[in-house]
N, C-alpha and C. Protein backbone atom coordinates (compact mmCIF):
# COMPACT_ATOMS: atom_id res chain seq x y z
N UNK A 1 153.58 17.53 -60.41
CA UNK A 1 152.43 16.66 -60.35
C UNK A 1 152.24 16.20 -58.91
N UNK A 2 151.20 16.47 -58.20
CA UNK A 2 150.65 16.06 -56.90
C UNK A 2 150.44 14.78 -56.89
N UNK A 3 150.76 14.22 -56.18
CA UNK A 3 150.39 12.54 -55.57
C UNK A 3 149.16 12.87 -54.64
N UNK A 4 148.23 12.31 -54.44
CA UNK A 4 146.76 12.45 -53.69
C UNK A 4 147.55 10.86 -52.89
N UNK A 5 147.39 10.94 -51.89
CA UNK A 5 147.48 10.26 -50.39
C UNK A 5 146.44 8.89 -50.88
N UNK A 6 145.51 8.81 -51.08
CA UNK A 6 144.71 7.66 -51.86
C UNK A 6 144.42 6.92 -53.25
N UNK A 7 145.91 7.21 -53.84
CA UNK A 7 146.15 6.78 -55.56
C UNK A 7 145.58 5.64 -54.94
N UNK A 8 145.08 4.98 -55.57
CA UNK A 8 144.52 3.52 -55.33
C UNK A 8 144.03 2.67 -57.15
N UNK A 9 143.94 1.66 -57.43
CA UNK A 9 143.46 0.89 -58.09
C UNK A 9 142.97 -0.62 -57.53
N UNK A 10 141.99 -0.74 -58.19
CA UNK A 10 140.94 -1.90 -57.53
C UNK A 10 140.20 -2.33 -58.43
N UNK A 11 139.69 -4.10 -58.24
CA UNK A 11 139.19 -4.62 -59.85
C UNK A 11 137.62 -5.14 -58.33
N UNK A 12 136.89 -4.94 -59.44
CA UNK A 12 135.81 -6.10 -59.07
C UNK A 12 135.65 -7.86 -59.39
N UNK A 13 135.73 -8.46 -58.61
CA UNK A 13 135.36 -9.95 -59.42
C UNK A 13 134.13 -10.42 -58.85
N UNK A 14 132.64 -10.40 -60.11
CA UNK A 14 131.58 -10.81 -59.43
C UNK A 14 131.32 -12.50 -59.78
N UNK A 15 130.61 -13.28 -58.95
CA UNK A 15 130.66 -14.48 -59.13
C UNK A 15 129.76 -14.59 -60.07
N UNK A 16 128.31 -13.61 -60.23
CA UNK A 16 127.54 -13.54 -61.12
C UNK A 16 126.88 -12.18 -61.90
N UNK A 17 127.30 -12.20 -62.99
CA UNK A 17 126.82 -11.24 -64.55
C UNK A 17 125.14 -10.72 -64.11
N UNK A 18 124.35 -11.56 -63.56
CA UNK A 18 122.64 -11.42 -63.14
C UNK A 18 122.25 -11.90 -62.27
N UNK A 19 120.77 -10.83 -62.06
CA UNK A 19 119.74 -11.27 -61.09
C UNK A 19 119.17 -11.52 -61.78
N UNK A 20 118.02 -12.29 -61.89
CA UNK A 20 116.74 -12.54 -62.31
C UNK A 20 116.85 -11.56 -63.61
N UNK A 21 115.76 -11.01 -64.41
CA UNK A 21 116.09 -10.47 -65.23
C UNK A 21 116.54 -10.00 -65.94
N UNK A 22 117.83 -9.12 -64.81
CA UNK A 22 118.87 -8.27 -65.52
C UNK A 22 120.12 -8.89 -65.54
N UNK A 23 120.77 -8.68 -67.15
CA UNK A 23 122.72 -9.06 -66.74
C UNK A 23 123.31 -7.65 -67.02
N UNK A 24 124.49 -7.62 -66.89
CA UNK A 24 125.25 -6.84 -66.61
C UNK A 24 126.29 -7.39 -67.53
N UNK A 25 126.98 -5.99 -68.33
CA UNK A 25 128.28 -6.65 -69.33
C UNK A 25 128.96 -5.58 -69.62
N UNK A 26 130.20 -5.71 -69.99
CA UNK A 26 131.18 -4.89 -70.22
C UNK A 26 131.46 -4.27 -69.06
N UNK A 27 132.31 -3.30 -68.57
CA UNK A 27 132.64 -2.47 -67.22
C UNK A 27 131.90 -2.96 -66.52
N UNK A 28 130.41 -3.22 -66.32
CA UNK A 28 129.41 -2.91 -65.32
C UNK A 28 129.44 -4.29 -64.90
N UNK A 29 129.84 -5.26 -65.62
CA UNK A 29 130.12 -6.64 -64.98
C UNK A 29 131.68 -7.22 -64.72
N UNK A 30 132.57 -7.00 -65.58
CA UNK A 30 133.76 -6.96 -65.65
C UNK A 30 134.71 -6.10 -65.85
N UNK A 31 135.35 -5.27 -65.08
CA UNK A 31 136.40 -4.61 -66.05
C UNK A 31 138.00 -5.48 -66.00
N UNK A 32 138.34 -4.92 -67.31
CA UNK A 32 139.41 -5.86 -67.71
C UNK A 32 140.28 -4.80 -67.25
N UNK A 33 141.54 -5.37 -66.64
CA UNK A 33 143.03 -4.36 -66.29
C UNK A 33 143.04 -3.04 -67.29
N UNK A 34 143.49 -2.26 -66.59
CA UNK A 34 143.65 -1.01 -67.46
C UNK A 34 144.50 -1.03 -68.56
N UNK A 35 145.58 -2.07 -68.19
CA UNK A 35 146.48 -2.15 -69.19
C UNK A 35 146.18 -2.81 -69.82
N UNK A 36 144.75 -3.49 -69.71
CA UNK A 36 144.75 -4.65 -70.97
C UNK A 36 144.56 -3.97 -72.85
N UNK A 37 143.71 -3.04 -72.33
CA UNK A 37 143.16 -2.09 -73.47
C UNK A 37 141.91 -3.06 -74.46
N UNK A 38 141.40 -4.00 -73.58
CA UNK A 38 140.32 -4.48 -73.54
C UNK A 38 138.59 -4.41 -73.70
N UNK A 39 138.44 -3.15 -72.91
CA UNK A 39 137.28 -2.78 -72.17
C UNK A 39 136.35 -2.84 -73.51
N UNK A 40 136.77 -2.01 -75.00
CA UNK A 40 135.39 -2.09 -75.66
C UNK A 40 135.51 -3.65 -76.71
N UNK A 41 136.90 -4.44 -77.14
CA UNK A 41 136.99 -5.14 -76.77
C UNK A 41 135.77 -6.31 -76.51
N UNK A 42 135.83 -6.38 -74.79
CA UNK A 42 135.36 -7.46 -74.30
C UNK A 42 133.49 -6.58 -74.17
N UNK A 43 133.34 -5.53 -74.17
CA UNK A 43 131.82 -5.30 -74.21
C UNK A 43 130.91 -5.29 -75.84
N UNK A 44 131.92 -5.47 -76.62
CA UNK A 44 131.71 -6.00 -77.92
C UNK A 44 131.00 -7.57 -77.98
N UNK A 45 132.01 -8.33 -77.51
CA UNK A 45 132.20 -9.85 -77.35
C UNK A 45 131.09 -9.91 -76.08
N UNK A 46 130.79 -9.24 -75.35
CA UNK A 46 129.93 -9.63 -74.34
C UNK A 46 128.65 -9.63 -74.94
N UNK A 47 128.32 -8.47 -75.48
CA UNK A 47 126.72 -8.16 -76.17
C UNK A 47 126.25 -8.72 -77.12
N UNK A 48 127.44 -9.33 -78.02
CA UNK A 48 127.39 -10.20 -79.09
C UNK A 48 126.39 -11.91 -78.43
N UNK A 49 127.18 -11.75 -77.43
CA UNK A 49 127.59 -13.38 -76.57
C UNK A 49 125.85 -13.36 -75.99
N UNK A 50 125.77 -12.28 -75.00
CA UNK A 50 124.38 -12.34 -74.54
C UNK A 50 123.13 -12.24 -75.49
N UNK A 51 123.23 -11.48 -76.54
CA UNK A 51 121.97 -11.43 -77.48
C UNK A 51 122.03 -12.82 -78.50
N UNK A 52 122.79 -13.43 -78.80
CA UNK A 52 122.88 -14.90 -79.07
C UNK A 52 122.55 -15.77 -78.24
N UNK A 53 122.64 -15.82 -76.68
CA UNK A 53 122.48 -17.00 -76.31
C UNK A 53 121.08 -16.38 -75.73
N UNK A 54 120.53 -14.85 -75.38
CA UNK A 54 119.04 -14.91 -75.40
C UNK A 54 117.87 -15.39 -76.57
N UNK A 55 118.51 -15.10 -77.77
CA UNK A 55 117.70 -15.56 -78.68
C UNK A 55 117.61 -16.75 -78.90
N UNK A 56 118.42 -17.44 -78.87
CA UNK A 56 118.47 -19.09 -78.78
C UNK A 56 117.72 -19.82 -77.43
N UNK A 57 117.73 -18.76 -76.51
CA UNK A 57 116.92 -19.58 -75.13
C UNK A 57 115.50 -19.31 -75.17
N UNK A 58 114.73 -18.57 -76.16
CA UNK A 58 113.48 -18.17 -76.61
C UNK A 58 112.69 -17.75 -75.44
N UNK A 59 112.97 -16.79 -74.98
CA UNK A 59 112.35 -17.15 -73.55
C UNK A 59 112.98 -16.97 -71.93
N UNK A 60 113.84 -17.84 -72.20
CA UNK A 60 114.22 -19.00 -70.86
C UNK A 60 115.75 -18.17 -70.66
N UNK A 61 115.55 -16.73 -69.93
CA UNK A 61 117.12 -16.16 -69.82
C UNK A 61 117.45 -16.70 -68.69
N UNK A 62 117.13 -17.33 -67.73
CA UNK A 62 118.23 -17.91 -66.79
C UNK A 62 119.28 -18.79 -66.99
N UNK A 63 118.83 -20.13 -67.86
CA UNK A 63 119.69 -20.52 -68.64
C UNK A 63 120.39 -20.08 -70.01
N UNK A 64 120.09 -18.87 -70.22
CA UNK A 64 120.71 -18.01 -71.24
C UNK A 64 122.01 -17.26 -70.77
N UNK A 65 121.44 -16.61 -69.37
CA UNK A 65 122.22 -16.11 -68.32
C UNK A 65 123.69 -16.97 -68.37
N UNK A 66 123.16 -18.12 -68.31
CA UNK A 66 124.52 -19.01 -67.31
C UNK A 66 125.26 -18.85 -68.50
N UNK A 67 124.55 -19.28 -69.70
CA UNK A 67 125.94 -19.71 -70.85
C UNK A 67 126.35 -18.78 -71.28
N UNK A 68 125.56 -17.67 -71.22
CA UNK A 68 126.64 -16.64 -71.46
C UNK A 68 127.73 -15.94 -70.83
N UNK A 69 127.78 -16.17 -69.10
CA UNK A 69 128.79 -16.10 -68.16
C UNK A 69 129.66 -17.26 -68.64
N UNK A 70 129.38 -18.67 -69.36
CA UNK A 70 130.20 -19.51 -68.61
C UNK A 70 131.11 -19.71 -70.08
N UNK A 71 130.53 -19.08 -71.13
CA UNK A 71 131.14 -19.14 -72.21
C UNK A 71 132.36 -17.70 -72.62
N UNK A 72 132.14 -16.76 -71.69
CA UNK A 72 133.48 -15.68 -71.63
C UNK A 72 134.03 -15.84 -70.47
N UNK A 73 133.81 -16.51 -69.18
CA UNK A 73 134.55 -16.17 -68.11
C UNK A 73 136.00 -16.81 -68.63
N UNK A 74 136.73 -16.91 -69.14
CA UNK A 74 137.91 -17.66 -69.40
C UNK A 74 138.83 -16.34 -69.88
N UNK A 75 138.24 -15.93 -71.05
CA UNK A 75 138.50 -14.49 -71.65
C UNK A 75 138.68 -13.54 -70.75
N UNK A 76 137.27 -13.33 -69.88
CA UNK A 76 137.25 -12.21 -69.04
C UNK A 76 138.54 -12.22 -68.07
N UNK A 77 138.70 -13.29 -67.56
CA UNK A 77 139.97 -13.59 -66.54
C UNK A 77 140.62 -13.45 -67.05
N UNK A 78 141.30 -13.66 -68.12
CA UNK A 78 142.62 -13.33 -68.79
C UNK A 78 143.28 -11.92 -68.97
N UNK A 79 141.66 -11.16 -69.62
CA UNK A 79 141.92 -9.75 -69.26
C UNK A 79 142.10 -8.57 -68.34
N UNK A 80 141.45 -9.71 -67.14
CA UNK A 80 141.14 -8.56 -65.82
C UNK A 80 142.50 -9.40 -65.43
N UNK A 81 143.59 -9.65 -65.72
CA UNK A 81 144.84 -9.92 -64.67
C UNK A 81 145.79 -8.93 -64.85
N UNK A 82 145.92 -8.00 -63.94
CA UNK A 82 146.90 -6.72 -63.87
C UNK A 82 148.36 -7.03 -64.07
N UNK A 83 148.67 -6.11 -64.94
CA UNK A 83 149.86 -6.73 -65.03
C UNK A 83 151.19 -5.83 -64.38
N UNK A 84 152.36 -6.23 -64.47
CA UNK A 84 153.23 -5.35 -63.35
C UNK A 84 153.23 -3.78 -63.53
N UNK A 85 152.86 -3.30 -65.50
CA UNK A 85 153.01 -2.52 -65.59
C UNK A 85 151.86 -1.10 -65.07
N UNK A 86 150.80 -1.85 -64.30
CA UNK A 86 150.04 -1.38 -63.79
C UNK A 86 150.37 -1.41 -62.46
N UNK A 87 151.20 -1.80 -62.06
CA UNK A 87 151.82 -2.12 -60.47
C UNK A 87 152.40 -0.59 -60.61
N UNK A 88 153.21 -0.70 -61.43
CA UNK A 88 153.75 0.71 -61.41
C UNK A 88 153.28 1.73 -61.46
N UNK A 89 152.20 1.85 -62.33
CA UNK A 89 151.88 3.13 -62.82
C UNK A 89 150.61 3.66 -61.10
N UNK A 90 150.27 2.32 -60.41
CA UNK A 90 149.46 2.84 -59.54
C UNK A 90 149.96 1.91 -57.99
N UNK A 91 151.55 2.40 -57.70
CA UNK A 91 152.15 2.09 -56.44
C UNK A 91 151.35 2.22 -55.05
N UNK A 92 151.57 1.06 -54.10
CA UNK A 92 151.03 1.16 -52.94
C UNK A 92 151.65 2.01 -51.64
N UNK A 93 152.79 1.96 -52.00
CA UNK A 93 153.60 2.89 -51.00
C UNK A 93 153.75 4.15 -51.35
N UNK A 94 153.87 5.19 -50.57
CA UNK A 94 154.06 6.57 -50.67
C UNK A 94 155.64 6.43 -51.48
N UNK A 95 156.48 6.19 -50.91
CA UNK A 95 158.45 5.68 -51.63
C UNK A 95 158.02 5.69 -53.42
N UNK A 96 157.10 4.12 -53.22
CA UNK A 96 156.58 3.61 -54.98
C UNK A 96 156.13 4.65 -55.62
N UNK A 97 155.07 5.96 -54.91
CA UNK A 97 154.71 7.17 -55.64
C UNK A 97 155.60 7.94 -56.17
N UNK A 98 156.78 8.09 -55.19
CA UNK A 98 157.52 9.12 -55.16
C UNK A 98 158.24 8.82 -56.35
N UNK A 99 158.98 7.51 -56.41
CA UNK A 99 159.42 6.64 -57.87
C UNK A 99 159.09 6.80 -58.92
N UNK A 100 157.64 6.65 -59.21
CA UNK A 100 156.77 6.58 -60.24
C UNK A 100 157.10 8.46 -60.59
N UNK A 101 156.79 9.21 -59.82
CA UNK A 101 156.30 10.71 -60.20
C UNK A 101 157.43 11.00 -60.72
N UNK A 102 158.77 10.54 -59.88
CA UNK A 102 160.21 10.66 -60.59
C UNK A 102 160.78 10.60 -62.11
N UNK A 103 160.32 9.56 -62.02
CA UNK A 103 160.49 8.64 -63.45
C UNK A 103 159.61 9.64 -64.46
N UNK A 104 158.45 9.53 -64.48
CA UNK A 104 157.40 10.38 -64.88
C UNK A 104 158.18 11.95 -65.62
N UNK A 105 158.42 12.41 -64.67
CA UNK A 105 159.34 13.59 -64.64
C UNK A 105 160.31 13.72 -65.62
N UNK A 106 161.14 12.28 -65.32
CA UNK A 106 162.38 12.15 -66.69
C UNK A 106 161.85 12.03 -68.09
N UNK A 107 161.01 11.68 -68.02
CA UNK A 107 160.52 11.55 -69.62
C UNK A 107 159.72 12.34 -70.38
């Protein structure tokens, strides 16, 4: 198994779900750690969350917008926090690759 010189993993954290019109949910606004096993999950709970609090704002999605950011961001954070076992599986040092591919190998 080849190690590529740029294994990398990287999360987005946006301060805001929308512009004006449009929100953004599931992956495209949050992704949760890989290891969370989250992703459909929280785009379940997201679409649920946004088409409830648009229909209730009749209208008025900016303040639909907010409560629906401000009513999962708690969740969302919980899930997007990587955990060590993702430390491992996507090492920053060339040594940590070499480890990982090792290990990999034994099993």
């Amino acid at each position: 198994m080849a190690t590529l010189p740029g294994d990398a993993l990287s999360q987005v954290h946006m301060d805001s779900w929308s512009s004006g019109r449009v929100a953004l949910l599931g992956d495209a606004a949050w992704c949760a750690s890989p290891a969370s096993g989250a992703g459909a999950e929280l785009a379940v709970v997201g679409a649920s969350r946004l088409a409830n609090e648009l229909a209730a704002a009749a209208g008025n999605y900016g303040p639909a917008f907010a409560r629906y950011r401000a009513g999962l961001r708690t969740l969302v954070w919980k899930k997007q926090q990587i955990c060590v076992n993702v430390r491992l599986m996507v090492p920053r040092t060339t040594v940590g690759r070499q480890v990982r591919n090792t290990v990999a190998r034994l099993m």
